[in-house]
Protein backbone atom coordinates (compact mmCIF):
# COMPACT_ATOMS: atom_id res chain seq x y z
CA UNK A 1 27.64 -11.33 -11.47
CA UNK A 2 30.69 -12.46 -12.86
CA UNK A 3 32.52 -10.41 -15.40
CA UNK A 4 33.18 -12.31 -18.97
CA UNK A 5 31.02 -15.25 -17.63
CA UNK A 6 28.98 -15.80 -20.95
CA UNK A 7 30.16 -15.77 -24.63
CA UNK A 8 26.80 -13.33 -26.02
CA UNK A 9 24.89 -10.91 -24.05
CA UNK A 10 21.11 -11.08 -25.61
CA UNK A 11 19.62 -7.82 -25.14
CA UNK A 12 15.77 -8.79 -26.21
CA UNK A 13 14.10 -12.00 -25.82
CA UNK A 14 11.42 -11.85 -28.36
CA UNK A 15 11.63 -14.15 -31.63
CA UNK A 16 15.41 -12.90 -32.86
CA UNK A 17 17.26 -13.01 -29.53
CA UNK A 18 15.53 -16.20 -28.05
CA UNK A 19 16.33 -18.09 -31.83
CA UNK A 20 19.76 -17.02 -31.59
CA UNK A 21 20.04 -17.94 -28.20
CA UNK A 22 19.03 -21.34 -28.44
CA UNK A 23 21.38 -21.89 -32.14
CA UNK A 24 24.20 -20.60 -29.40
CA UNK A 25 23.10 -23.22 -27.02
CA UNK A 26 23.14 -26.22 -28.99
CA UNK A 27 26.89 -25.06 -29.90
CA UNK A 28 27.71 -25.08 -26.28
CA UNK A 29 27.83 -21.04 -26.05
CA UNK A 30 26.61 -19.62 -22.92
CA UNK A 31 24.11 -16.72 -23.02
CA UNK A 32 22.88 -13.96 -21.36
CA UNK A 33 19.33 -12.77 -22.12
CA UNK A 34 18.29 -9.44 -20.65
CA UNK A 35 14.46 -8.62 -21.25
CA UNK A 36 13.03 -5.09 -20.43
CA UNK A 37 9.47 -6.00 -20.14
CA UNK A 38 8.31 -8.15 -16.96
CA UNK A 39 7.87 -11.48 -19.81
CA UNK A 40 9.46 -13.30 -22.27
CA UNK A 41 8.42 -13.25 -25.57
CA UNK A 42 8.97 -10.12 -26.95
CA UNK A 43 5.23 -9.19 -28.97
CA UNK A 44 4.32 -12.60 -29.52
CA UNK A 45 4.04 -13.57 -25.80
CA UNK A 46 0.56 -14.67 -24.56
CA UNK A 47 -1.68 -13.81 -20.99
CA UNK A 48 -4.14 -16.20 -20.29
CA UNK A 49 -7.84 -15.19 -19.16
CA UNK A 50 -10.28 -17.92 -18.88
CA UNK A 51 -8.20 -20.61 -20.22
CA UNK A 52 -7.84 -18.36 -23.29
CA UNK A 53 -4.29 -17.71 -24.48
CA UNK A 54 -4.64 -13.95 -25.86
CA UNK A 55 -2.00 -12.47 -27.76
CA UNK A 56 -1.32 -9.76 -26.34
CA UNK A 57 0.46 -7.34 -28.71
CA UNK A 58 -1.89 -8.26 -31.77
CA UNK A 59 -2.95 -11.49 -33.83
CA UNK A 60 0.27 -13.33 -35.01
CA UNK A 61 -0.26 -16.10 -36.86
CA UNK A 62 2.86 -18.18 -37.98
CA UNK A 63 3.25 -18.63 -41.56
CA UNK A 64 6.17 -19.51 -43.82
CA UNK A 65 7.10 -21.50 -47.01
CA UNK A 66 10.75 -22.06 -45.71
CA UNK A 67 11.01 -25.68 -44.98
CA UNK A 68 14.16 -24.74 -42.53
CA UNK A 69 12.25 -22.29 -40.61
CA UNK A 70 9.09 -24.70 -40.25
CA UNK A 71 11.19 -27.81 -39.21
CA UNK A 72 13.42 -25.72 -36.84
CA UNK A 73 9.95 -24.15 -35.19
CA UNK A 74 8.45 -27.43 -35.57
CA UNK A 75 11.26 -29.28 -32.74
CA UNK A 76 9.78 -27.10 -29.87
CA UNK A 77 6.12 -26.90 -30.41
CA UNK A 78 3.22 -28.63 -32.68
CA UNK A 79 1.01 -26.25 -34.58
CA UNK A 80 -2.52 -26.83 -34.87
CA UNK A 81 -4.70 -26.27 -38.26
CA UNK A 82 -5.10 -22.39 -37.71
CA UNK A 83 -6.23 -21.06 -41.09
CA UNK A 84 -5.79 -16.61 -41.23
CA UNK A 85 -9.38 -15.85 -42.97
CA UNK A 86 -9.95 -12.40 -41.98
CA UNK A 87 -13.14 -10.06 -42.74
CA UNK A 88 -13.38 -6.51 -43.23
CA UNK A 89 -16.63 -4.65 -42.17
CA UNK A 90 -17.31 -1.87 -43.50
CA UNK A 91 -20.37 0.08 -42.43
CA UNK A 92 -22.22 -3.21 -40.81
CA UNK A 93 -21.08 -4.96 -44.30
CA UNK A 94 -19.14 -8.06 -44.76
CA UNK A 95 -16.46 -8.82 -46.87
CA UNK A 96 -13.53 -11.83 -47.17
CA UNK A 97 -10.14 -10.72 -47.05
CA UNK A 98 -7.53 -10.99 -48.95
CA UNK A 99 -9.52 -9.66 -52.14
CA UNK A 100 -10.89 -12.69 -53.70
CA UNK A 101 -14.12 -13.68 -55.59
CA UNK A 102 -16.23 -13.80 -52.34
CA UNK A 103 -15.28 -10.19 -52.29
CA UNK A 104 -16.06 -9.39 -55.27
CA UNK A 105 -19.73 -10.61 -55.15
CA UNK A 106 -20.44 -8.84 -52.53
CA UNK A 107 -19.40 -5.76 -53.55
CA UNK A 108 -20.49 -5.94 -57.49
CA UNK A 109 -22.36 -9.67 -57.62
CA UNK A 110 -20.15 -10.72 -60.19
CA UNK A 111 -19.98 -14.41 -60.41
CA UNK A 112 -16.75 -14.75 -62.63
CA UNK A 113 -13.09 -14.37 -62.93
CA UNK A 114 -13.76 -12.46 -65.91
CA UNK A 115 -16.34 -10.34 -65.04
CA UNK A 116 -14.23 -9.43 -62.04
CA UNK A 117 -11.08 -8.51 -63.85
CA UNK A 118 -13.32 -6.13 -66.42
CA UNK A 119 -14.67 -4.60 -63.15
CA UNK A 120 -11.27 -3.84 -61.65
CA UNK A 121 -9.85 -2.81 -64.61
CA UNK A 122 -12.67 -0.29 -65.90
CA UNK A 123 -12.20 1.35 -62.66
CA UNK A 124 -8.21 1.21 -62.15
CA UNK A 125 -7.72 3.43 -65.77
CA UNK A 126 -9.99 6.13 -64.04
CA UNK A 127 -8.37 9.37 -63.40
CA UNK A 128 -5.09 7.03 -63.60
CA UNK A 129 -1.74 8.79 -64.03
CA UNK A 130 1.21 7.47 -65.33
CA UNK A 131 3.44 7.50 -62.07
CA UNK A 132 1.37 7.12 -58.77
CA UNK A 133 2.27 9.95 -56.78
CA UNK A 134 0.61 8.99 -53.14
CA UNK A 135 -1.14 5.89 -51.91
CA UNK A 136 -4.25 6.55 -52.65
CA UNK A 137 -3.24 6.68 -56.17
CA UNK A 138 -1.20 3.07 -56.31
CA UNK A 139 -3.89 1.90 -54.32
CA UNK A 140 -6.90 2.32 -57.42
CA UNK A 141 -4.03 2.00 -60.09
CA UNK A 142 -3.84 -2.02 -58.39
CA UNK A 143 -7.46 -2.90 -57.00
CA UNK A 144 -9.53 -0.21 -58.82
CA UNK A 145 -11.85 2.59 -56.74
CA UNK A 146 -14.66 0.70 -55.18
CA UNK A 147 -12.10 -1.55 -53.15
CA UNK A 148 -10.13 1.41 -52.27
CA UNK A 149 -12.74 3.41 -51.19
CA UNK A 150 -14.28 1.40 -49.13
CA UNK A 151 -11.07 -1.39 -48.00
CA UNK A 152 -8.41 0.16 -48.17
CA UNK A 153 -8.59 3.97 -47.64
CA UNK A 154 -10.35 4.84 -44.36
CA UNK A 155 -8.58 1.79 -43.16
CA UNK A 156 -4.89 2.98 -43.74
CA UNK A 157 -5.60 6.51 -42.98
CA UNK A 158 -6.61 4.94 -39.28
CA UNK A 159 -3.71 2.63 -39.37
CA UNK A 160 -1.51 5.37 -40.38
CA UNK A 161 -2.93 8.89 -38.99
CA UNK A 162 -2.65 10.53 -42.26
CA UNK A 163 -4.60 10.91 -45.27
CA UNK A 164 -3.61 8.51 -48.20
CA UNK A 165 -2.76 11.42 -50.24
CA UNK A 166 0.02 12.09 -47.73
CA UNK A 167 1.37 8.83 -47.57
CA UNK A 168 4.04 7.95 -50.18
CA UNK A 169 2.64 5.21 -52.64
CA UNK A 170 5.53 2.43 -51.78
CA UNK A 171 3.77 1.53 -48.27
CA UNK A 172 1.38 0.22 -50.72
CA UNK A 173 2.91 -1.27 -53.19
CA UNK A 174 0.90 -4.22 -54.37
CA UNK A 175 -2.24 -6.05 -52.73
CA UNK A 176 -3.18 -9.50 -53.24
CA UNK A 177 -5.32 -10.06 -55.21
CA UNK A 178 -7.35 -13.40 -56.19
CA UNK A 179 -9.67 -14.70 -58.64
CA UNK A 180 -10.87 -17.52 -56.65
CA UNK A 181 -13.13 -18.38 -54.05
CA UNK A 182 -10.02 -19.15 -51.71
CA UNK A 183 -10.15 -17.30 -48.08
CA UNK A 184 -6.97 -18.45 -46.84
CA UNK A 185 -4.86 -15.20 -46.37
CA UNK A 186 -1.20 -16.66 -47.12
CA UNK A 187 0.10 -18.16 -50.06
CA UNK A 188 2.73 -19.82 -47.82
CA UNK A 189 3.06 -23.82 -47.67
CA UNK A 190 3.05 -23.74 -44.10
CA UNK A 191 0.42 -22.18 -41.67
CA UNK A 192 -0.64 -22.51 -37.70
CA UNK A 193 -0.88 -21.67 -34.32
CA UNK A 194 1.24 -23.43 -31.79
CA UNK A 195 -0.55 -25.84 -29.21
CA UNK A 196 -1.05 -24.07 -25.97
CA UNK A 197 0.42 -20.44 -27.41
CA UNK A 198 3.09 -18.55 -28.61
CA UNK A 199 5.06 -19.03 -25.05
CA UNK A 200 5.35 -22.45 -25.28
CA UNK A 201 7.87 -21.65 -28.72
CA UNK A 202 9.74 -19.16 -26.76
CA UNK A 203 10.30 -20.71 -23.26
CA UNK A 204 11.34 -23.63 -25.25
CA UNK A 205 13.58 -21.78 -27.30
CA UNK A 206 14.88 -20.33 -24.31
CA UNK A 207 15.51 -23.54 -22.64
CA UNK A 208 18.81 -23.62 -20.99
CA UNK A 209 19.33 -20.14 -21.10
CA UNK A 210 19.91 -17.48 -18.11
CA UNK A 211 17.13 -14.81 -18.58
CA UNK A 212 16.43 -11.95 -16.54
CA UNK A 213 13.07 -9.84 -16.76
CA UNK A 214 12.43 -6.20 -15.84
CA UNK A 215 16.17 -4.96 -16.90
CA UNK A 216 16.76 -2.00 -18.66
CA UNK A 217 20.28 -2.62 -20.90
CA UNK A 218 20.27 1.23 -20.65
CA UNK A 219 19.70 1.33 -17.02
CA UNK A 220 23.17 0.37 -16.58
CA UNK A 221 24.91 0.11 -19.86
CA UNK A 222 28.33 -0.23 -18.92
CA UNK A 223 28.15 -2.89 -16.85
CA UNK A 224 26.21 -4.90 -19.17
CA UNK A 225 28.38 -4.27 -22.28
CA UNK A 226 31.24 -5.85 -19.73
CA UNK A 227 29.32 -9.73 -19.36
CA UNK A 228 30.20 -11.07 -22.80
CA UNK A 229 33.00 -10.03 -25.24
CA UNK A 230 29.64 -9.96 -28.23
CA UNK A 231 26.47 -8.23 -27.96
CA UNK A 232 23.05 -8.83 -29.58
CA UNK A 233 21.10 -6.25 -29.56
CA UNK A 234 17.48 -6.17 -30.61
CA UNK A 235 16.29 -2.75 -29.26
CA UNK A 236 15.59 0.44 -30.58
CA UNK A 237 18.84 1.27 -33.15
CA UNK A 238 18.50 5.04 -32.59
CA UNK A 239 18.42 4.22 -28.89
CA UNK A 240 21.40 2.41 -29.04
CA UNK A 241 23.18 4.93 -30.50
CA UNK A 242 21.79 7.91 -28.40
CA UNK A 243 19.86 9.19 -30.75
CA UNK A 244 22.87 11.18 -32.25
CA UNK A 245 21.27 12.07 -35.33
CA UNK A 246 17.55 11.96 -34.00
CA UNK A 247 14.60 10.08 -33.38
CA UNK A 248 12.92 7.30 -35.64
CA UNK A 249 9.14 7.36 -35.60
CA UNK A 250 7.00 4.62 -35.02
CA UNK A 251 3.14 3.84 -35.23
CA UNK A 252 2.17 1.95 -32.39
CA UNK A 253 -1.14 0.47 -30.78
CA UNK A 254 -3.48 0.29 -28.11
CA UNK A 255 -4.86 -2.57 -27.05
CA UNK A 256 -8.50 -2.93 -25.28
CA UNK A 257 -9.90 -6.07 -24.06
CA UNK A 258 -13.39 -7.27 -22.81
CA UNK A 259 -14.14 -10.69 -21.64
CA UNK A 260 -18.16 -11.36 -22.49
CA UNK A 261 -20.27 -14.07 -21.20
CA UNK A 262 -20.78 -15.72 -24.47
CA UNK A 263 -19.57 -18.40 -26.14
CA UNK A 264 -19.22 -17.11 -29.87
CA UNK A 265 -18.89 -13.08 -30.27
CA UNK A 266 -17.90 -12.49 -34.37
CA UNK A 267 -17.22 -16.28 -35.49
CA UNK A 268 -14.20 -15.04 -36.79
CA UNK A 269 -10.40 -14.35 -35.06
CA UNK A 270 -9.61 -11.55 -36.87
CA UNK A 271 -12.50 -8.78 -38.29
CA UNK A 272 -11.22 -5.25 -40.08
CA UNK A 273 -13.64 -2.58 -39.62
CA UNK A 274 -12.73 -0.15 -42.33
CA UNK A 275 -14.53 2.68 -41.70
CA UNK A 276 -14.07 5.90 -40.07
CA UNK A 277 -17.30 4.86 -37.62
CA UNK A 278 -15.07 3.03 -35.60
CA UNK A 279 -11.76 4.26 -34.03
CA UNK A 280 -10.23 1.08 -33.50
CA UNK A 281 -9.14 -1.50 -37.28
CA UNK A 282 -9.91 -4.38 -35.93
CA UNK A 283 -11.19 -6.90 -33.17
CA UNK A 284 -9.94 -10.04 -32.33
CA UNK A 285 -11.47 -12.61 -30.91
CA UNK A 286 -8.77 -14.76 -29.32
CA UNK A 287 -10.41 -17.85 -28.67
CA UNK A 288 -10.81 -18.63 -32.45
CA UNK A 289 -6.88 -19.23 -33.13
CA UNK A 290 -6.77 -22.36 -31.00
CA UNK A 291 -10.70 -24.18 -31.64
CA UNK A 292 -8.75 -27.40 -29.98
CA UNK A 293 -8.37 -25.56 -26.57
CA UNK A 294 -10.66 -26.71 -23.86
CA UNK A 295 -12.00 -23.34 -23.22
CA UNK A 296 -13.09 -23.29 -26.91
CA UNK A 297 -16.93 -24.22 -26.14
CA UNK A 298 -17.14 -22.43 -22.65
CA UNK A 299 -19.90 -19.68 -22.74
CA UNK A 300 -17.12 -16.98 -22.34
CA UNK A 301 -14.75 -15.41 -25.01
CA UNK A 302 -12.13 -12.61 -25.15
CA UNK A 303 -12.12 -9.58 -27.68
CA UNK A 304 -9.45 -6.84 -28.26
CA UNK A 305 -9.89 -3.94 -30.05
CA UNK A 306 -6.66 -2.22 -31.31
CA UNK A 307 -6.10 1.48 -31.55
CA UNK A 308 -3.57 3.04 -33.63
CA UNK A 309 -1.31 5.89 -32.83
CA UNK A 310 1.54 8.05 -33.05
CA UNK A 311 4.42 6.65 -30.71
CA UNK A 312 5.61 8.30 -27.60
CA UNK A 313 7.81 7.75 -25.14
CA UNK A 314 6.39 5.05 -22.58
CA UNK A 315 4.37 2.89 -25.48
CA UNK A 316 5.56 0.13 -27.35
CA UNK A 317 7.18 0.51 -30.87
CA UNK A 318 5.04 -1.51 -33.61
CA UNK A 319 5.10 -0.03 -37.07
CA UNK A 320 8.46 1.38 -38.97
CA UNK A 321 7.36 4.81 -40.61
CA UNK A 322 9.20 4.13 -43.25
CA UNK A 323 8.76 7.45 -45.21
CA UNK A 324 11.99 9.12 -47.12
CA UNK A 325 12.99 10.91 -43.79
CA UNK A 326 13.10 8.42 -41.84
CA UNK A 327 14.64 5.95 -44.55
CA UNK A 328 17.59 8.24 -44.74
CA UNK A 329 17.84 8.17 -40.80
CA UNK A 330 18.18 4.75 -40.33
CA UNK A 331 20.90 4.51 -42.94
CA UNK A 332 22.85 6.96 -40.85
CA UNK A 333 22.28 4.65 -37.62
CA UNK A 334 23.10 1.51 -39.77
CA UNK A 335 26.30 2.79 -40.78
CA UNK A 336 27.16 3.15 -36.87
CA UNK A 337 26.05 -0.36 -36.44
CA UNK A 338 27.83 -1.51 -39.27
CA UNK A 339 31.18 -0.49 -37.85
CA UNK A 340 30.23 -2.62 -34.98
CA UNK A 341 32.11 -5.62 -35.06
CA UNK A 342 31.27 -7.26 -31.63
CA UNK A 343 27.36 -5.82 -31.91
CA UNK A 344 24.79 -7.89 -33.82
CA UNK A 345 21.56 -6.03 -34.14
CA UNK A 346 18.43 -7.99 -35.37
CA UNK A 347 15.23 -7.60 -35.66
CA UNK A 348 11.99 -5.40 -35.91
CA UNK A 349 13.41 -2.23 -33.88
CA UNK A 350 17.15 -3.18 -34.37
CA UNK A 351 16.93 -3.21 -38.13
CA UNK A 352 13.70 -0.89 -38.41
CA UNK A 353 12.26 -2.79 -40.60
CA UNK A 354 8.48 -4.82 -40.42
CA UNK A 355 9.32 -8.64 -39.79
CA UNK A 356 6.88 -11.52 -40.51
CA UNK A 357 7.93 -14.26 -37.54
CA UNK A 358 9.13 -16.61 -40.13
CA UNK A 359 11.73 -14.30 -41.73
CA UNK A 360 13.14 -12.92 -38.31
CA UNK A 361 13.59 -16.51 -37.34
CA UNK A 362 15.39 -17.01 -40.43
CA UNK A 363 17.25 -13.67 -40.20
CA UNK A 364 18.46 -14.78 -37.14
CA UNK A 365 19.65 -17.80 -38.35
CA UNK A 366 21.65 -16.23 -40.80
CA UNK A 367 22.94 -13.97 -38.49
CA UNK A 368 23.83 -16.67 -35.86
CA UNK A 369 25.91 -19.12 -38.70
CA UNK A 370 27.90 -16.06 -40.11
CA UNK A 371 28.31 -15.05 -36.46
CA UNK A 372 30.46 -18.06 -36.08
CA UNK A 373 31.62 -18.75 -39.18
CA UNK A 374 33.43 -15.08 -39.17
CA UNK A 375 33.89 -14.86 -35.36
CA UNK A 376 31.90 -11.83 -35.94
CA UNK A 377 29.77 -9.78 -38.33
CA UNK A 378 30.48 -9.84 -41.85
C-alpha cells in the first residue's frame, strides 16, 4: 500500500466516519476507511434472516428535526412511515411509552389532563427533598412514585446494574412527559426507517470510498498513522491513548435472537419489560420497523432479547457510564486529543458521549466543514 496515498485515514465506518467520508468525497479528498468488525456500519448495520433486515446492535430508529441532517440522509436512501411507539410490560401489564394519557389510564383510570397532573403531583411532593440526591429520587420528584416504581426503577437498575439509589440523579434528568393521547415517542419533525435497512444509508455513504474490514488500527498502528497526513478516529479515546490514565467503563449488551414460525409475535417493534421477572429490558420484534417489506406477512418473524452488562474486554462498547469518575477521566483523555492537531475524534466511543444518529451525522458535519475550513481542528 502506498505511503501518503489518501488525504484522511477513517478509522471506524459506522455513522461519523462513513458521513465524513462521503462530505470528503464530494470535495475530491481521497479516503481510507479501516473497519475492525467483519461489516460496515458500525451499530446500525443490519443481517438479514428470512428476508427480515434485523438490527443487529439494538432498535435504531432515525429521528431528527434538523432539516440539514434529514435532506443530507434523505439523497442516499427513502425512509418509510416508521412511527417509535414502544410499550413497557410490567408484570404481564401493558403500558404506552413515552408517559402519556394512555398511560395514565391504565395505571390510575384517569380520563383527564387534569386529573392526571393532580395524580403526579400528589405523589411527586412525597418524601420529596429539596435537592435530589440519587436517581431514584429525581426520578419521583419528575413522574411521581407509581411510574417510578413500576417504569422506571427495576428497569434502570437492569439497564444499569446498580440500584437507583447508587446512581447519581443527572442520568435521569427529566422524562417526557405528555398529557395527551399521543404514542409517538419523538417530538422530532422528522421520523423513519430507511427502505431496505440501515446498510443501504451506509454503503451509500460509503460509495466511492476504499474500505477494508477485519483491521485492527491497533494491530499495526504505525503503519497506519503513515497512509494519510490526518486521522479520524472514532474508536475507543482511552484506547487511543493507551489507556495512560486508565480505563473508561462502559455498559454494554447482549443480544439473543429466535426466529418463530409465526407471523405476528408482540404486534409491536419495540416492548420494555420493566420488571425484575425478566433478565433481559426489552424484545424486539424486527419485522415491525419495515411493514412495507415483502417478508412482512410471511408466517415467520424475528425477536431479540437484549441483556445488559458490565463491559469487558472482547464485547462491544454501548453505554458511556457517565458517573463523576469517569467524567473527570475523559476530560483528561480529551485534553490529549485536543492537542491533536492532525487527529479528529468523533463519535460515540471517540467523544464518550451517547449519540442519537441524527446528531452524530450532524457532529460530523461540523467536524468535516471546520476540518477544511482550518486545515485542521479548531
Amino acid at each position: 500500500m502506498e505511503s501518503r496515498k489518501y488525504d484522511f485515514l477513517i478509522v471506524g465506518s459506522g455513522l461519523y466516519g462513513a458521513t465524513f467520508a462521503r462530505l470528503a468525497s464530494q470535495r475530491g479528498k481521497n479516503c481510507l476507511v479501516i473497519e475492525k468488525r467483519g461489516h460496515t456500519g458500525g451499530n446500525v448495520h443490519c443481517d438479514s434472516i428470512e428476508g427480515i433486515n434485523i438490527h443487529s446492535y439494538g432498535a435504531h430508529i432515525f429521528h431528527t428535526s434538523s432539516r440539514k441532517v434529514w435532506d443530507f440522509a434523505s439523497q442516499f436512501v427513502t425512509f418509510n412511515r416508521y412511527t417509535n411507539s414502544p410499550l413497557a410490560n410490567y408484570r404481564g401489564k401493558l403500558y404506552n411509552l413515552p408517559f402519556n394519557m394512555n398511560t395514565f389510564y391504565a395505571m390510575w383510570g384517569v380520563t383527564t389532563p387534569a386529573e392526571a397532573r393532580a395524580k403526579i403531583q400528589e405523589q411527586q411532593s412525597e418524601g420529596a427533598s429539596a435537592v435530589p440526591r440519587n436517581l431514584e429520587e429525581q426520578a419521583v420528584a419528575l413522574v411521581g412514585r407509581d411510574i417510578y416504581r413500576i417504569l422506571v426503577k427495576e428497569y434502570t437498575e437492569k439497564q444499569w446494574g446498580r440500584p437507583c439509589t447508587e446512581l447519581p440523579p443527572f442520568i435521569i434528568r427529566r422524562l417526557p412527559v405528555r398529557f395527551t393521547f399521543d404514542n409517538n415517542y419523538f417530538n422530532d419533525l422528522y421520523q423513519g426507517i430507511p427502505i431496505g435497512g440501515y446498510n443501504n444509508l451506509t454503503d451509500a455513504l460509503l460509495e466511492g470510498t476504499e474500505v477494508i474490514t477485519g483491521t485492527d488500527f491497533f494491530a499495526d498502528r504505525r503503519r497506519w498513522e503513515s497512509i494519510a497526513p490526518n486521522i479520524v478516529f472514532t474508536g475507543k479515546i482511552d484506547e487511543f491513548f493507551g489507556y495512560q490514565y486508565g480505563r473508561l467503563e462502559y455498559r454494554t449488551v447482549r443480544f439473543e435472537s429466535e426466529t418463530i414460525g409465526v407471523q405476528n409475535y408482540q404486534g409491536n417493534a419495540v416492548v420494555n419489560f420493566t420488571g425484575h421477572e425478566q433478565p433481559y429490558t426489552r424484545i424486539i420484534e424486527h419485522k415491525h420497523f419495515e411493514p412495507e417489506n415483502s417478508a412482512y406477512g410471511k408466517d415467520v418473524t424475528v425477536i431479540s432479547r437484549e441483556y445488559p452488562s458490565e463491559w469487558t474486554d472482547g464485547s462491544e462498547p454501548f453505554y458511556p457510564v457517565n458517573d463523576a469518575r469517569n467524567t473527570v477521566l475523559y476530560q483528561k483523555y480529551k485534553a490529549l486529543a485536543d492537542a491533536q492537531k492532525k487527529v479528529l475524534f468523533g463519535g460515540r466511543l471517540a467523544e464518550y458521549k451517547y449519540y442519537d444518529m441524527d446528531d452524530v451525522m450532524e457532529k460530523a458535519m461540523g467536524d468535516f466543514e471546520e476540518f477544511m475550513k482550518n486545515g485542521e481542528k479548531k
